[in-house]
C-alpha atoms as a PDB file:
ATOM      1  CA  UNK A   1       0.000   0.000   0.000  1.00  0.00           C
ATOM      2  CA  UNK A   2       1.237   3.598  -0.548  1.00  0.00           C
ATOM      3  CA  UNK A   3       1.554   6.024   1.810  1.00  0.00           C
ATOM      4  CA  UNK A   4      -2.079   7.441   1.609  1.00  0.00           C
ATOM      5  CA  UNK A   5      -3.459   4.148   2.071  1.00  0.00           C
ATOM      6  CA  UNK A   6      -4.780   2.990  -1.232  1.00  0.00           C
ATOM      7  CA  UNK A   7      -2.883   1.104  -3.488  1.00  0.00           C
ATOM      8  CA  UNK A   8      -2.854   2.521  -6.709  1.00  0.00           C
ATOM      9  CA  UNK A   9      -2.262   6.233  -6.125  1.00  0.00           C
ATOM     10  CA  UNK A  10       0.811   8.054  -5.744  1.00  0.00           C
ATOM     11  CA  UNK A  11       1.975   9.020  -2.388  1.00  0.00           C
ATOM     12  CA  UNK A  12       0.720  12.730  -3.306  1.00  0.00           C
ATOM     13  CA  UNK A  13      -2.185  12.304  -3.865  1.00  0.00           C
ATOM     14  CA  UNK A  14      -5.624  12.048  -2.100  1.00  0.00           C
ATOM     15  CA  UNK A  15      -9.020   9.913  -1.847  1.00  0.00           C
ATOM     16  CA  UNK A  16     -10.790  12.073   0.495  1.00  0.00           C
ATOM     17  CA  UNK A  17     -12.565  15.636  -0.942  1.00  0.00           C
ATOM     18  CA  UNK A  18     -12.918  17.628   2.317  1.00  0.00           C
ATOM     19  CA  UNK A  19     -14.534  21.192   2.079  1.00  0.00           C
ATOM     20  CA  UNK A  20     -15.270  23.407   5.434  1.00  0.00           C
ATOM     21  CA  UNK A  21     -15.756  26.503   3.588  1.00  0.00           C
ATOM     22  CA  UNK A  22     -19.529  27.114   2.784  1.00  0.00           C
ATOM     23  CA  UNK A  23     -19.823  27.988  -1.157  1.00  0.00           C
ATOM     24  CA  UNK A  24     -22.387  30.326  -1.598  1.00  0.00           C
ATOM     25  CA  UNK A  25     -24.169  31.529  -5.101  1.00  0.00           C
ATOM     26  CA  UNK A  26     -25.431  35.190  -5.242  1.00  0.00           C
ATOM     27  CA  UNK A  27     -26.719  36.611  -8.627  1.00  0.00           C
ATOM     28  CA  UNK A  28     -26.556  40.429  -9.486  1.00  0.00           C
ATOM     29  CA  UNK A  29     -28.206  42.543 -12.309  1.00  0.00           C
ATOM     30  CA  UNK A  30     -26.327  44.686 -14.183  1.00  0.00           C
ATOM     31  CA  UNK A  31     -27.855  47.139 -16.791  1.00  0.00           C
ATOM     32  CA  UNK A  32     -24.618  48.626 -18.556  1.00  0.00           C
ATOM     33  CA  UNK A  33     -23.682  45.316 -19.764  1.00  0.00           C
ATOM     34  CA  UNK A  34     -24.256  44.682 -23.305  1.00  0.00           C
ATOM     35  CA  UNK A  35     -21.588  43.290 -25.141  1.00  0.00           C
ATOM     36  CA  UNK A  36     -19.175  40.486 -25.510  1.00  0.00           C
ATOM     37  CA  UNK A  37     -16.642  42.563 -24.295  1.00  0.00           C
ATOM     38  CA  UNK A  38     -18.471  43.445 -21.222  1.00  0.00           C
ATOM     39  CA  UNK A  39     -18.936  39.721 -20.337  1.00  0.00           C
ATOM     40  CA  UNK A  40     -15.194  39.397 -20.199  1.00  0.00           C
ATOM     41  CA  UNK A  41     -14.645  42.806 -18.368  1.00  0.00           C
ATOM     42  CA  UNK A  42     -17.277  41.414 -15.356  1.00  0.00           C
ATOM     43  CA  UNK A  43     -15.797  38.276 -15.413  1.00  0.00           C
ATOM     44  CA  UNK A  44     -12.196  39.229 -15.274  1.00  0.00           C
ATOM     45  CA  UNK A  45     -12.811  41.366 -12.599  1.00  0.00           C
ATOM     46  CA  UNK A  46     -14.931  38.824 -10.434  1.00  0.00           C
ATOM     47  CA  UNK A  47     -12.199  36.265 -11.493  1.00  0.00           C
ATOM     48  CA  UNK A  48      -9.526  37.595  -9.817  1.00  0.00           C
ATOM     49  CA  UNK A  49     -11.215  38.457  -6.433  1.00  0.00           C
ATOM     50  CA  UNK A  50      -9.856  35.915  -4.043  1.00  0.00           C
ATOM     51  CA  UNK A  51     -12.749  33.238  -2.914  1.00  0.00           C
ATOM     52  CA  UNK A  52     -14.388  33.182  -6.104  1.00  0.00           C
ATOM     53  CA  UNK A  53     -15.079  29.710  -7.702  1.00  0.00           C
ATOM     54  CA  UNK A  54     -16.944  30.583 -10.461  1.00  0.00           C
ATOM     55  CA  UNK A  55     -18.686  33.655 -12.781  1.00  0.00           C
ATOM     56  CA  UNK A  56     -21.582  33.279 -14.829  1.00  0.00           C
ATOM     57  CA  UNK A  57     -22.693  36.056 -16.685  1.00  0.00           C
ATOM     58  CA  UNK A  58     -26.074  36.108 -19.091  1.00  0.00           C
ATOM     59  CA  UNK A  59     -26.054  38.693 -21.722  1.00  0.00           C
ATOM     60  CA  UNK A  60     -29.601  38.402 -22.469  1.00  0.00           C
ATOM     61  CA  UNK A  61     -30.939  39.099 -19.038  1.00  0.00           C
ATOM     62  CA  UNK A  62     -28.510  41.498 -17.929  1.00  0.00           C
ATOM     63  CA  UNK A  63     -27.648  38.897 -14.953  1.00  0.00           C
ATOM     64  CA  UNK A  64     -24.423  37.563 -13.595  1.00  0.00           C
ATOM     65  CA  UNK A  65     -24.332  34.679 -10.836  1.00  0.00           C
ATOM     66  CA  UNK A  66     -21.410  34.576  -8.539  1.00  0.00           C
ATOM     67  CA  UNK A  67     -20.127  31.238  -6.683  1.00  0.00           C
ATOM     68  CA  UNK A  68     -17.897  32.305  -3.726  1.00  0.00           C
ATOM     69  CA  UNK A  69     -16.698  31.049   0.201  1.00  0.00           C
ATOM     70  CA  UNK A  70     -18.640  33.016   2.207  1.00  0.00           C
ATOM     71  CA  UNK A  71     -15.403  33.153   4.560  1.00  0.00           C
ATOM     72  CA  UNK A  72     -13.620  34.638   2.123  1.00  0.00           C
ATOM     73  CA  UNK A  73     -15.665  37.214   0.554  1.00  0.00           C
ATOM     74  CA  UNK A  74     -19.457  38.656   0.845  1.00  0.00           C
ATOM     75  CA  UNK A  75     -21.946  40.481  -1.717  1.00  0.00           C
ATOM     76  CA  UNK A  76     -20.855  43.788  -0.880  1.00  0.00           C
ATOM     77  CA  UNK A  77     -17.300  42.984  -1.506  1.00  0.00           C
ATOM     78  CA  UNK A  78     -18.388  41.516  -5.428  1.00  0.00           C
ATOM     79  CA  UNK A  79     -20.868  44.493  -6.283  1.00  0.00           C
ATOM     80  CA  UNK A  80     -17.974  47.365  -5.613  1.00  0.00           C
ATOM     81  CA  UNK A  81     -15.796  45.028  -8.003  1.00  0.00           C
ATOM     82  CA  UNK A  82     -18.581  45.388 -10.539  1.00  0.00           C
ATOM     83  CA  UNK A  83     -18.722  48.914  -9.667  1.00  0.00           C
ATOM     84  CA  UNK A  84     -15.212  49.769  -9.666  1.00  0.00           C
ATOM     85  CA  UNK A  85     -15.019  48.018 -13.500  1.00  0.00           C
ATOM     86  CA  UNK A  86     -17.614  49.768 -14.714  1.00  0.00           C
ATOM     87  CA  UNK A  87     -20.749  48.088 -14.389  1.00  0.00           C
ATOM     88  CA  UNK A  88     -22.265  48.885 -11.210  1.00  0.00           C
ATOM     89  CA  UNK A  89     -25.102  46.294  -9.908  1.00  0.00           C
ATOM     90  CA  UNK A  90     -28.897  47.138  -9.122  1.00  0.00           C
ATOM     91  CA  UNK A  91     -30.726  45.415  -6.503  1.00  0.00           C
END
């Protein structure tokens, strides 16, 4: 057996997922975007916020969905990111 206990699996690496952060989804509306480039614009700056897992953004609805750790960052922390790139969020 390897070090990790299973057989097969390099001594680096791991069986067991284990998550104690909460991931939480939010979703905001934002009016000014319109474009292509404004997806990638919302997205970059979401991106690069630390605790963010993952930035949807729809076009046609105006609405981008946010997956984040709730110990990391909150709602107020992702809207002045939208706000500071340009594309400030309504409630």
């Amino acid at each position: 057996m390897k070090p990790n206990g299973n057989p097969g699996c390099p001594p680096e690496a791991t069986t067991e997922r284990m998550s104690t952060v909460a991931e939480t989804q939010t979703m905001f509306t934002v009016p000014a975007m319109s474009c292509m480039h404004c997806e990638k614009a919302i997205k970059s700056a979401l991106e690069r916020l630390n605790g963010v897992e993952d930035v949807g953004v729809d076009l046609n609805t105006k609405k981008v969905t946010v997956k984040y750790h709730d110990s990391a960052i909150s709602p107020d922390v992702l809207a002045k990111a939208l706000a500071a790139a340009g594309y400030p969020a309504v409630e």
